[in-house]
N, C-alpha and C. Protein backbone atom coordinates (compact mmCIF):
# COMPACT_ATOMS: atom_id res chain seq x y z
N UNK A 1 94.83 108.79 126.69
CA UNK A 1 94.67 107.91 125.54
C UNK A 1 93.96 106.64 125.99
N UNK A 2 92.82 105.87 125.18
CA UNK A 2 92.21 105.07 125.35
C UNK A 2 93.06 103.84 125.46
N UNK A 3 92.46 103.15 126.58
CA UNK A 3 93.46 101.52 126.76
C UNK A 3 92.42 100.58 125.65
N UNK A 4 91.99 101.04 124.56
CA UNK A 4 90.67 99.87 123.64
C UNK A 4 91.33 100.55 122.36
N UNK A 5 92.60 100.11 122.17
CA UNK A 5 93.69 100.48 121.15
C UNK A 5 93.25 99.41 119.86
N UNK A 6 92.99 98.36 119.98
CA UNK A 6 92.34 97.79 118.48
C UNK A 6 91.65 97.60 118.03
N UNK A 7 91.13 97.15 116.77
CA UNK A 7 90.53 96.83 115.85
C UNK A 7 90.37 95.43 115.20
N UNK A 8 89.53 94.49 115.09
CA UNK A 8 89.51 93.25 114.75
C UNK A 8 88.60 92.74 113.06
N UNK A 9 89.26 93.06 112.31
CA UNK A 9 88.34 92.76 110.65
C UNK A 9 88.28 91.48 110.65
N UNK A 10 87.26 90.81 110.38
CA UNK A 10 86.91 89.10 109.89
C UNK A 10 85.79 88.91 109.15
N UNK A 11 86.48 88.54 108.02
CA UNK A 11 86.06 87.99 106.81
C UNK A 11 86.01 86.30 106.68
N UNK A 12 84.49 85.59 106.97
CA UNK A 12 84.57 84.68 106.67
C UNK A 12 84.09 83.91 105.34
N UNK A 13 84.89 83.47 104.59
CA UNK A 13 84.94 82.77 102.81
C UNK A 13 84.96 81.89 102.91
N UNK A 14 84.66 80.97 101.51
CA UNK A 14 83.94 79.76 101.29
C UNK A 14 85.09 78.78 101.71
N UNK A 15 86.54 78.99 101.74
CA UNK A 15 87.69 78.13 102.09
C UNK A 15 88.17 78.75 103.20
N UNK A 16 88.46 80.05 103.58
CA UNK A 16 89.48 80.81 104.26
C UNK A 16 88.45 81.80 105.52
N UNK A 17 89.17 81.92 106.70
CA UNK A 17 88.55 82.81 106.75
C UNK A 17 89.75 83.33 107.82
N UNK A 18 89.53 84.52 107.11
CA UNK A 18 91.03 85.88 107.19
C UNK A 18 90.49 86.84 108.08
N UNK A 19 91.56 87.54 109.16
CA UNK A 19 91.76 88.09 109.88
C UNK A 19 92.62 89.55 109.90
N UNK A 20 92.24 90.25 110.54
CA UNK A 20 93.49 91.64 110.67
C UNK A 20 93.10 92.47 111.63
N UNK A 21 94.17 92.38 112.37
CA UNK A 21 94.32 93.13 113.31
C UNK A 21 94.79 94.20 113.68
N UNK A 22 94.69 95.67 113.63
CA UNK A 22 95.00 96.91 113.42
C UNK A 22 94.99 97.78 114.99
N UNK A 23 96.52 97.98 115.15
CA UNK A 23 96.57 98.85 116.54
C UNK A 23 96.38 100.22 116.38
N UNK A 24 95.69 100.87 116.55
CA UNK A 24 95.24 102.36 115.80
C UNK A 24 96.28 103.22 116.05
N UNK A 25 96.77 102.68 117.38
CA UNK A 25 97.87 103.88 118.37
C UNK A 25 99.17 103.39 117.25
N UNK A 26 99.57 102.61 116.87
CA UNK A 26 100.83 102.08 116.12
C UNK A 26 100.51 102.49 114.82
N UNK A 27 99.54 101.97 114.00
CA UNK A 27 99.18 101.57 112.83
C UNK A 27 99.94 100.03 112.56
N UNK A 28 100.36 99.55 113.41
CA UNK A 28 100.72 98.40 113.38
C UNK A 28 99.53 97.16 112.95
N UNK A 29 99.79 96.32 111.56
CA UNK A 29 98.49 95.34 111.40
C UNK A 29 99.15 93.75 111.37
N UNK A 30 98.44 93.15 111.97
CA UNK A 30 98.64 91.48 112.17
C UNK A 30 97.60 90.84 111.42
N UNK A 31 98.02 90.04 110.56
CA UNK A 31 97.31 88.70 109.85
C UNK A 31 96.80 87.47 110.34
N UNK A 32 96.08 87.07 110.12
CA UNK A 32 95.70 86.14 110.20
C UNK A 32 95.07 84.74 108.87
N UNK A 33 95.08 83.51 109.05
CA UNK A 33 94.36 83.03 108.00
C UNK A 33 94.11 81.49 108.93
N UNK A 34 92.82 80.64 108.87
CA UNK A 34 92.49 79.88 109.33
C UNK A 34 91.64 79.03 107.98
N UNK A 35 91.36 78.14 108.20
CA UNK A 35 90.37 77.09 107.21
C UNK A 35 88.84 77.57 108.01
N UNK A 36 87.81 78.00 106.75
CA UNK A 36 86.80 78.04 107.45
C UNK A 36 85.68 76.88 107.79
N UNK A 37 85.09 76.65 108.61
CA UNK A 37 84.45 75.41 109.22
C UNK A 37 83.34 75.68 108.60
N UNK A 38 82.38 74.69 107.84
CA UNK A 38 81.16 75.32 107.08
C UNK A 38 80.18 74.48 107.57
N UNK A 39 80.44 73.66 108.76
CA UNK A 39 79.35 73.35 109.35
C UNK A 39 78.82 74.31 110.57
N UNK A 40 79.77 75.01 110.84
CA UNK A 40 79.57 76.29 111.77
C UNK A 40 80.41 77.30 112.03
N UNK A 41 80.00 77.93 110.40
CA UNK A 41 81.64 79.36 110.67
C UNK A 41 81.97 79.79 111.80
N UNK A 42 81.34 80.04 112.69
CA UNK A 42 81.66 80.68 114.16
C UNK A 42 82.53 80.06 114.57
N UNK A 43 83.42 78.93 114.65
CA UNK A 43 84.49 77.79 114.77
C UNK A 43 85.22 78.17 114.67
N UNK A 44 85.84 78.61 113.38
CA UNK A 44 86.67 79.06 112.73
C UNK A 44 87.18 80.52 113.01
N UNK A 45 86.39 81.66 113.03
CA UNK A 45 86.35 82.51 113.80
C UNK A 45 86.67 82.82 115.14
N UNK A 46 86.15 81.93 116.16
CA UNK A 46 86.99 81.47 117.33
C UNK A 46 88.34 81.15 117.12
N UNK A 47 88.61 79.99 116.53
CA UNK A 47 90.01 79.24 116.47
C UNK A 47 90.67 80.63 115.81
N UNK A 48 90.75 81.06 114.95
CA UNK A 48 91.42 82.15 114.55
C UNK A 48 91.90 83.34 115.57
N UNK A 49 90.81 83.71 116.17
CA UNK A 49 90.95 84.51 117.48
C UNK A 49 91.96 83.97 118.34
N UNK A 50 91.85 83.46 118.70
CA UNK A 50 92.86 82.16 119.49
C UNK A 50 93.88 82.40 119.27
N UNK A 51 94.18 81.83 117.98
CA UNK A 51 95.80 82.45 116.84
C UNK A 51 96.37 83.32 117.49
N UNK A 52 95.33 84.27 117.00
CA UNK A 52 95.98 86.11 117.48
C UNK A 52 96.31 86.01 118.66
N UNK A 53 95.32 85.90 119.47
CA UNK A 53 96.00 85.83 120.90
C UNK A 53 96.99 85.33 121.10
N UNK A 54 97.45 83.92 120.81
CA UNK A 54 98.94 83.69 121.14
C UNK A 54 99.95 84.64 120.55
N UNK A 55 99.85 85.16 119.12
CA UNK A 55 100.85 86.05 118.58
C UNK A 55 100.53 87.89 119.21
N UNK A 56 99.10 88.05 119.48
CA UNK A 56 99.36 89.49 120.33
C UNK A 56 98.71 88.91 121.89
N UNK A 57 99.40 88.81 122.44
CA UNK A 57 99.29 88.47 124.07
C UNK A 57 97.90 90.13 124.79
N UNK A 58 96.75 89.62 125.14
CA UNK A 58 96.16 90.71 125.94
C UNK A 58 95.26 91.57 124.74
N UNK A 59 95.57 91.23 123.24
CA UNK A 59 95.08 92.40 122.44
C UNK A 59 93.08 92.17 122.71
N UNK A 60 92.93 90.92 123.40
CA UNK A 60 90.91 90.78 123.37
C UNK A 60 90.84 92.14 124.06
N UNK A 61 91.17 92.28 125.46
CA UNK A 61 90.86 92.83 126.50
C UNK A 61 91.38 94.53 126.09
N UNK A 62 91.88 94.67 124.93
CA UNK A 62 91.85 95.80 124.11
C UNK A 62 91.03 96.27 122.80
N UNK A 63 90.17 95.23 122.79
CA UNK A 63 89.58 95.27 121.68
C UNK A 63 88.34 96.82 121.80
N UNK A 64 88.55 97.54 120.41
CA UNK A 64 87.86 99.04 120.68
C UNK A 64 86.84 98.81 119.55
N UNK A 65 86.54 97.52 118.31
CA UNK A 65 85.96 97.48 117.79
C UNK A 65 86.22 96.04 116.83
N UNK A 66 85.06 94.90 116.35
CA UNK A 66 85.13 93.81 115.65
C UNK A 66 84.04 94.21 114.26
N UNK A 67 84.46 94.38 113.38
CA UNK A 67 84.17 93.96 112.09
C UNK A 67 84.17 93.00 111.38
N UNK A 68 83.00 92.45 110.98
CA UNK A 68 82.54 91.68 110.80
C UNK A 68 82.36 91.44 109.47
N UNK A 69 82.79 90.15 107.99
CA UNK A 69 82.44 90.52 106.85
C UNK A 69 82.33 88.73 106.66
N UNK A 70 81.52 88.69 105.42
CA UNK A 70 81.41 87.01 104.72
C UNK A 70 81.81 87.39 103.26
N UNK A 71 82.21 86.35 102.68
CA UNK A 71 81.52 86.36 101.35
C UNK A 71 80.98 85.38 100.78
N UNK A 72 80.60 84.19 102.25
CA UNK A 72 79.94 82.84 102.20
C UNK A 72 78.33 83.18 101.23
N UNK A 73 77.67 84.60 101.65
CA UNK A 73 76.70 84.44 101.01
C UNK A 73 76.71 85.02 99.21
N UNK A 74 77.81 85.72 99.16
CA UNK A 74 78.56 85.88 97.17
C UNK A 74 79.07 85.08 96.97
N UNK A 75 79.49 83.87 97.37
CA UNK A 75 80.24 82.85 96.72
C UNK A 75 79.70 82.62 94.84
N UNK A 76 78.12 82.58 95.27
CA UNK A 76 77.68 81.72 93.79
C UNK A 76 77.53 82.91 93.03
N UNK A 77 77.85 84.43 93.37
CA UNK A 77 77.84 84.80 92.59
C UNK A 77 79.30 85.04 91.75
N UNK A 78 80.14 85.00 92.75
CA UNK A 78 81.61 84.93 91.79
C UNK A 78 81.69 83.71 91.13
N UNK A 79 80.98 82.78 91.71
CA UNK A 79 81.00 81.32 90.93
C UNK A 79 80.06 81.02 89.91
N UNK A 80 79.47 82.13 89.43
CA UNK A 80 78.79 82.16 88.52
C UNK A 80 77.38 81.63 88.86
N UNK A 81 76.89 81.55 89.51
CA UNK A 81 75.32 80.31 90.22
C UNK A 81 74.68 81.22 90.54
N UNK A 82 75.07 82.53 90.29
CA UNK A 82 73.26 83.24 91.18
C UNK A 82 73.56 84.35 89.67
N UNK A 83 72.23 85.08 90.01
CA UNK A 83 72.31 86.28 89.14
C UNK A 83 72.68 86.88 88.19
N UNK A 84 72.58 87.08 86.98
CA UNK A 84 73.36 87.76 86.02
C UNK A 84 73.48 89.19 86.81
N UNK A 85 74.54 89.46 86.54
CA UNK A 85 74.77 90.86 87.08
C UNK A 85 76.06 91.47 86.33
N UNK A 86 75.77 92.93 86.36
CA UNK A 86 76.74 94.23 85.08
C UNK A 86 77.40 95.24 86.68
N UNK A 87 78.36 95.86 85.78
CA UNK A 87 78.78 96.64 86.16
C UNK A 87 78.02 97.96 85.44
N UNK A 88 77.69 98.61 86.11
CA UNK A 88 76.89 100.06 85.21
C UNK A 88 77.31 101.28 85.95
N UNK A 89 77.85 101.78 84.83
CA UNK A 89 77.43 103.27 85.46
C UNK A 89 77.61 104.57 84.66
N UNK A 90 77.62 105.72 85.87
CA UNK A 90 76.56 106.45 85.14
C UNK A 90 77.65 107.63 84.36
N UNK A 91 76.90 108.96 84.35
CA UNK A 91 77.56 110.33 83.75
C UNK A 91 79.04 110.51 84.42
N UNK A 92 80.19 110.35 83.42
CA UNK A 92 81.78 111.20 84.24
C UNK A 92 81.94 109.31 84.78
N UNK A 93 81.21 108.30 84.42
CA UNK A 93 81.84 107.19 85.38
C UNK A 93 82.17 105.94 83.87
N UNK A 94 82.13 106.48 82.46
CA UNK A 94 82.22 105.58 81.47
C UNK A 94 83.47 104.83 81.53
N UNK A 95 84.55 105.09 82.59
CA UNK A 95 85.92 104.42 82.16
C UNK A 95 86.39 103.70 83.67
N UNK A 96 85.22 103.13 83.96
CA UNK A 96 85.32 102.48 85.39
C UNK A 96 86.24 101.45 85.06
N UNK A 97 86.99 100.93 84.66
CA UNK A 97 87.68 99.17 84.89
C UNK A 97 87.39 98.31 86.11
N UNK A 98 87.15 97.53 86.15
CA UNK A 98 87.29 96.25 87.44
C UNK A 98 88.37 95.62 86.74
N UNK A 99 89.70 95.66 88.01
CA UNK A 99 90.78 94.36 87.70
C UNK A 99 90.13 93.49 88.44
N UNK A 100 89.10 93.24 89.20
CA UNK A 100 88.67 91.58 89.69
C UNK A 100 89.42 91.42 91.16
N UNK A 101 89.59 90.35 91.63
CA UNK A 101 89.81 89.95 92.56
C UNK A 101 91.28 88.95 92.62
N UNK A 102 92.38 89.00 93.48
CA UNK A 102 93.05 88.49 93.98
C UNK A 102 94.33 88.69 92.29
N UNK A 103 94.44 90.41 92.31
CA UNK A 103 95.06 91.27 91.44
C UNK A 103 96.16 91.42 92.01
N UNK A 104 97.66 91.32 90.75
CA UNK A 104 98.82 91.42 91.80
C UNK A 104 99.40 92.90 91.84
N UNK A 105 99.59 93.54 93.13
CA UNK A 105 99.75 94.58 93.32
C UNK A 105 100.01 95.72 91.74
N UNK A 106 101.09 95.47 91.58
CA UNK A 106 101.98 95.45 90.17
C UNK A 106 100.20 96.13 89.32
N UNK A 107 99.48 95.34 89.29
CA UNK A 107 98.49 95.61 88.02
C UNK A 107 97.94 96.97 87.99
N UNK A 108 97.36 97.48 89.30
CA UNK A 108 97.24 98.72 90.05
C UNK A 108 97.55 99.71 89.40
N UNK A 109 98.97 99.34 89.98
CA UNK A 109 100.13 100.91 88.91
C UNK A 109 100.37 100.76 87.49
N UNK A 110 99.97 99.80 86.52
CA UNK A 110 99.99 99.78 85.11
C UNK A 110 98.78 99.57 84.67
N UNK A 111 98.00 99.50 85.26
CA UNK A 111 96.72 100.17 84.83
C UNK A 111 96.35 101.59 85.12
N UNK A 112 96.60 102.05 86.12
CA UNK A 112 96.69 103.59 86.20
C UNK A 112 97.69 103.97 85.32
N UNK A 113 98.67 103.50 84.98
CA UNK A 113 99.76 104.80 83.72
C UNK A 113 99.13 104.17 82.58
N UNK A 114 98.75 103.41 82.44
CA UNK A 114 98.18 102.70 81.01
C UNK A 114 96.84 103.83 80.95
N UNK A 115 96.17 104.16 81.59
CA UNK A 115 94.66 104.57 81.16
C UNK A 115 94.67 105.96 81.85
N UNK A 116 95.83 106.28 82.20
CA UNK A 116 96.29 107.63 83.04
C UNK A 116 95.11 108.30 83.75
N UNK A 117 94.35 107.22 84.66
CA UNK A 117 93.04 107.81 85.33
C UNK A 117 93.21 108.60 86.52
N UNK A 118 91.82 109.18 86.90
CA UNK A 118 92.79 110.64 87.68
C UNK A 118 92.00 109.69 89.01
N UNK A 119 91.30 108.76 89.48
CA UNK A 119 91.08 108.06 90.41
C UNK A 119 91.49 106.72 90.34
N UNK A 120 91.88 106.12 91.76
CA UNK A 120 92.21 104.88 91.97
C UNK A 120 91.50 104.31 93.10
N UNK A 121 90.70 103.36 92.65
CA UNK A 121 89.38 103.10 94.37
C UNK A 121 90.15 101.84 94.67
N UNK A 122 90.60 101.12 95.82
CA UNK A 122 91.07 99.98 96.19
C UNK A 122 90.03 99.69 97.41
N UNK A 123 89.52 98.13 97.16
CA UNK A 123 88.44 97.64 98.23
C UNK A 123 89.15 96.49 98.99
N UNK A 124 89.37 96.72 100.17
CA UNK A 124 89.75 95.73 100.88
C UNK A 124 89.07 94.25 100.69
N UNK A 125 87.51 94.28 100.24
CA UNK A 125 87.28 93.01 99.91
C UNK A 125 87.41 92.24 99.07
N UNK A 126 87.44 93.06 98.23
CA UNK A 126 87.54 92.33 96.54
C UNK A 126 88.86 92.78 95.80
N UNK A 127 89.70 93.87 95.69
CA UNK A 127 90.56 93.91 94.82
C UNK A 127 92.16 93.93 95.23
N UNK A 128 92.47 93.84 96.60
CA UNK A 128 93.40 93.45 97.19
C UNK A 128 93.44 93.66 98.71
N UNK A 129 94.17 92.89 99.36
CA UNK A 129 93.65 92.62 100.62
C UNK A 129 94.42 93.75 101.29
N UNK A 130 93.96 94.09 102.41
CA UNK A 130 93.84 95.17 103.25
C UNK A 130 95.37 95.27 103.38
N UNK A 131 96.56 94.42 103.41
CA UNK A 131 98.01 94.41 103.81
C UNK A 131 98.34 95.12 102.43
N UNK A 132 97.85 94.75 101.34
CA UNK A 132 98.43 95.26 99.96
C UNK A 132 98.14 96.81 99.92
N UNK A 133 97.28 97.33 100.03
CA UNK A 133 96.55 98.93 99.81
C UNK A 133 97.94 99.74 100.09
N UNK A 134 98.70 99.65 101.28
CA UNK A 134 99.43 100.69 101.60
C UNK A 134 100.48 100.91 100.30
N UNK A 135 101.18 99.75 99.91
CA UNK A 135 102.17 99.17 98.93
C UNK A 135 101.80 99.61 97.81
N UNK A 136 100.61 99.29 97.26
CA UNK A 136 99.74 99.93 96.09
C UNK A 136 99.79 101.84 96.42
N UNK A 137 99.21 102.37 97.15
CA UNK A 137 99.22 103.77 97.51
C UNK A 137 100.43 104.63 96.95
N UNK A 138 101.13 103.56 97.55
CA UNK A 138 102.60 104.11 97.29
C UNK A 138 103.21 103.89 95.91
N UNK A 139 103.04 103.11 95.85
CA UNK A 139 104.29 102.70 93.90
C UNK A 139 102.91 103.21 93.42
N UNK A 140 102.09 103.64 93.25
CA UNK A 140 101.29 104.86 92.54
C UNK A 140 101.28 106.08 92.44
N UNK A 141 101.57 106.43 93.66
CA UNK A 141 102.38 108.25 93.93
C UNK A 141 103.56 108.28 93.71
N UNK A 142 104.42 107.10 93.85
CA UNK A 142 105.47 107.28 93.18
C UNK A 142 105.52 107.56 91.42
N UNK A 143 104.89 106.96 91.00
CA UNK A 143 104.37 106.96 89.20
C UNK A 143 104.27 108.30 88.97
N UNK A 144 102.69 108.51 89.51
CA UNK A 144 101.78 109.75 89.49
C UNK A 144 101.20 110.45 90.81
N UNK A 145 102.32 111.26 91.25
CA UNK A 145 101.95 111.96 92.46
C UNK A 145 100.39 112.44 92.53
N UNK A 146 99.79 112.70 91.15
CA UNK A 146 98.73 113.69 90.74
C UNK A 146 97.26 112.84 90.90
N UNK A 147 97.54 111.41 91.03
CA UNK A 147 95.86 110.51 90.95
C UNK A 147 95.55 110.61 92.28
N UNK A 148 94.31 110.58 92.58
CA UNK A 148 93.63 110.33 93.95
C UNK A 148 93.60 109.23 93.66
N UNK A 149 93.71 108.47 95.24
CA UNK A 149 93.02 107.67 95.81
C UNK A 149 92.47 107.05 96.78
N UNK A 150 91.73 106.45 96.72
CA UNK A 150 90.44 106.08 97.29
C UNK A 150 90.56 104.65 98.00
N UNK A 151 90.49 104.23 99.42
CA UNK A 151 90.55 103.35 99.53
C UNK A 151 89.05 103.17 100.29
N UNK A 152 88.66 101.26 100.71
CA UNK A 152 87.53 101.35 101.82
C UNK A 152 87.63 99.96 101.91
N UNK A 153 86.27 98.93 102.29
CA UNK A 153 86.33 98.00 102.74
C UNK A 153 86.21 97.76 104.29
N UNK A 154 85.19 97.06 105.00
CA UNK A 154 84.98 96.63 106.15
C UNK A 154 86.23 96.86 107.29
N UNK A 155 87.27 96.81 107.23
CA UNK A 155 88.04 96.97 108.30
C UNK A 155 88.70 98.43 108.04
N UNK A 156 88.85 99.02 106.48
CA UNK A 156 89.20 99.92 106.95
C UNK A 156 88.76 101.68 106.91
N UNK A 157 89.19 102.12 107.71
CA UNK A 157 89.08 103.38 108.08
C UNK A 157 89.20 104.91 107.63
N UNK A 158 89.03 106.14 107.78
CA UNK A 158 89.40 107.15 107.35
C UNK A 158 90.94 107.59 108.40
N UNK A 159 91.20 106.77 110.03
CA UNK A 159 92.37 106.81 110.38
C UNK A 159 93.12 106.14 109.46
N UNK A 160 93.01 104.60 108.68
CA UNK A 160 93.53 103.97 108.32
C UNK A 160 94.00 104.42 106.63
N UNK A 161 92.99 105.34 106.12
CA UNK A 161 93.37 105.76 104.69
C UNK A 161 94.50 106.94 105.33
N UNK A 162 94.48 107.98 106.12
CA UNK A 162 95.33 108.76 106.46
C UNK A 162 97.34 107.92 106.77
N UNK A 163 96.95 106.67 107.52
CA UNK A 163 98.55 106.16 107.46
C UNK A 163 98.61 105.17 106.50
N UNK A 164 97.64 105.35 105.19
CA UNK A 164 98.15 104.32 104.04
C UNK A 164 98.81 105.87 103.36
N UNK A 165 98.05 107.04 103.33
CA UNK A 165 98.37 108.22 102.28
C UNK A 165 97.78 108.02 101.01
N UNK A 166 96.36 107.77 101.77
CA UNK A 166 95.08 107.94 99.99
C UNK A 166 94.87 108.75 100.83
N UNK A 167 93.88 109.40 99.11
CA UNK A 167 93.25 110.64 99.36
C UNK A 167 91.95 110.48 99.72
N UNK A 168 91.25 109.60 99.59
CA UNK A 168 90.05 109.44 100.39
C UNK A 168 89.35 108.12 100.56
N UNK A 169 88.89 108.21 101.38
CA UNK A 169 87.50 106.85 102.19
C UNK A 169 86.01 106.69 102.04
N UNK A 170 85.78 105.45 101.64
CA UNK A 170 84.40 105.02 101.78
C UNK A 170 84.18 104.33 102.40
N UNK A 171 82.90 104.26 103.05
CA UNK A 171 82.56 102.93 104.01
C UNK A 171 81.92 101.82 103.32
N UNK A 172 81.33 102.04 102.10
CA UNK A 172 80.48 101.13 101.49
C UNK A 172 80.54 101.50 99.97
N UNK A 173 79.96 100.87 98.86
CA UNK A 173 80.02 100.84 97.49
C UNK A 173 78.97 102.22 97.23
N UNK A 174 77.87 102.12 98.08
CA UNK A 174 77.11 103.70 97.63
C UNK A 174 78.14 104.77 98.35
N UNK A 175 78.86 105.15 99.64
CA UNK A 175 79.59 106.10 100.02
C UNK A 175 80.79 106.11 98.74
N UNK A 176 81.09 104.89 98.05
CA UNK A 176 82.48 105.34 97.38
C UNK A 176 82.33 106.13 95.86
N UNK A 177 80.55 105.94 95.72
CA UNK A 177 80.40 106.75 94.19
C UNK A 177 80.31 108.32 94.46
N UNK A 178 79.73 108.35 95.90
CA UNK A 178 79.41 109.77 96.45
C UNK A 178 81.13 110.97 96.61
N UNK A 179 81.95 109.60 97.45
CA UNK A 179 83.38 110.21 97.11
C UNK A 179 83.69 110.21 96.36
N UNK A 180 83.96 109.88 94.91
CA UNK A 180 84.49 109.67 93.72
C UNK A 180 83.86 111.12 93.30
N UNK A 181 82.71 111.24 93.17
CA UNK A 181 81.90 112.22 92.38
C UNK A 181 82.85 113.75 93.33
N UNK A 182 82.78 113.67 94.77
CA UNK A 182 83.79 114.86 95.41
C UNK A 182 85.24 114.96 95.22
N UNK A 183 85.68 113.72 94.43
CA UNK A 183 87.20 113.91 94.43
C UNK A 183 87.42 114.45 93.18
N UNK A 184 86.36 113.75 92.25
CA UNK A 184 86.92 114.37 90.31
C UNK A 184 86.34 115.83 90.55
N UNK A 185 85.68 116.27 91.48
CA UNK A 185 85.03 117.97 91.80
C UNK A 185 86.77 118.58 91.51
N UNK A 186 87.20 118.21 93.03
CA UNK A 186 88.29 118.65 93.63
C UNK A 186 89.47 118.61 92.71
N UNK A 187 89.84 117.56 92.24
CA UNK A 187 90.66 117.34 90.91
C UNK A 187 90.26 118.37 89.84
N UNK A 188 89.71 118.58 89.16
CA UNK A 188 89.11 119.52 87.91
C UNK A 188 89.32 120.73 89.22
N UNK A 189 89.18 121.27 90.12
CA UNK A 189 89.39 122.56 90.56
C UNK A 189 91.14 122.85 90.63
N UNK A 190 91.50 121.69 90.97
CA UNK A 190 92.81 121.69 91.00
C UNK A 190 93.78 122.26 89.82
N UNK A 191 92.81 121.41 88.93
CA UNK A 191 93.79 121.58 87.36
C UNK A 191 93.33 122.93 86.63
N UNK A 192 92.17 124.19 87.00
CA UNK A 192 91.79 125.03 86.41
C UNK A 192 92.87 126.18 86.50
C-alpha cells in the first residue's frame, strides 16, 4: 500500500478560502477554513496548509495529490457583474432545478420527494460542500432507495462517490450531462 495516502482540495473565494483533506486509506476528511488574502491568494493557501499541519502532523510528506479550485474569477458572476447567463437544457433534461448555493442539507431530500426525480447531481462547488454530500446521500436513500445519485466537484472522486454510496461521478459539468444521460439509460432498464 502506497505511503502518498492523501488528498488536498483548495478552493480559493472572494472571503474564504476552504480546505479538505481526504485520507483515501480511511476515508477519513479534515476541514479547513482561513480568510482569503486578495492581495496574494497564495498567502492564504499557505497559512491554511499550515493549519492542517498542526491538526494532521506529517500529512505534506503524504500528500498523493493537490486540487486546486477558485471562484475568485465567478465572483461577478454570482454577484451579478458579468454576463447574463441561463440555465438550458436539452431533450429528457426539461426538469433540471438548481437549489443554488449554500442549500441546507434538508432541501435536497424535499425536493427530491416533492418532484419525485429519478436523479440527484450534488457539486461539491456550488450546491453543498464536500462534508455535506455523504449526509445528503444518505437521508435520500433513506426516503427513496430508488433515485440515483450523482455526485462531483474538484476534490471529489469516483473512490470518494463509492464511500459516500452515490451512484455515480463526474469530473466536470460536461462529464456530469454525459453521466446523467447513462444513469436515466440504466434507470428506465431497471424499471422495464
Amino acid at each position: 500500500m502506497s505511503d502518498k495516502c492523501y488528498r488536498l482540495g483548495c478552493d480559493i473565494g472572494g472571503t474564504f478560502t476552504d480546505f479538505v483533506l481526504l485520507n483515501d486509506q480511511t476515508g477519513e476528511i479534515q476541514i479547513n477554513k482561513c480568510l482569503t488574502t486578495p492581495h496574494d491568494p497564495s498567502d492564504a493557501v499557505e497559512e491554511g496548509i499550515r493549519e492542517m499541519e498542526q491538526k494532521s502532523p506529517g500529512f505534506i510528506g503524504k500528500l498523493d495529490e493537490v486540487i486546486h479550485g477558485t471562484t475568485l474569477v465567478i465572483n461577478s458572476i454570482i454577484e451579478r457583474k458579468g454576463a447574463k447567463t441561463g440555465l438550458i437544457t436539452t431533450k429528457g433534461f426539461r426538469d433540471v432545478l438548481e437549489l443554488g448555493r449554500d442549500v441546507p442539507l434538508e432541501k435536497f431530500v424535499e425536493e427530491q420527494m416533492r418532484t419525485d426525480s429519478d436523479i440527484v447531481a450534488l457539486s461539491a462547488m456550488m450546491t453543498t460542500t464536500m462534508m455535506g454530500m455523504k449526509k445528503v446521500v444518505q437521508m435520500i436513500k433513506e426516503k427513496n432507495p430508488d433515485v440515483a445519485i450523482m455526485v462531483g466537484g474538484a476534490p471529489v472522486t469516483k473512490h470518494v462517490t463509492e464511500l459516500f454510496g452515490a451512484d455515480g461521478y463526474a469530473e466536470s459539468a460536461g462529464n456530469a450531462v454525459q453521466e446523467a444521460i447513462k444513469m436515466i439509460s440504466q434507470l428506465r432498464e431497471i424499471q422495464k
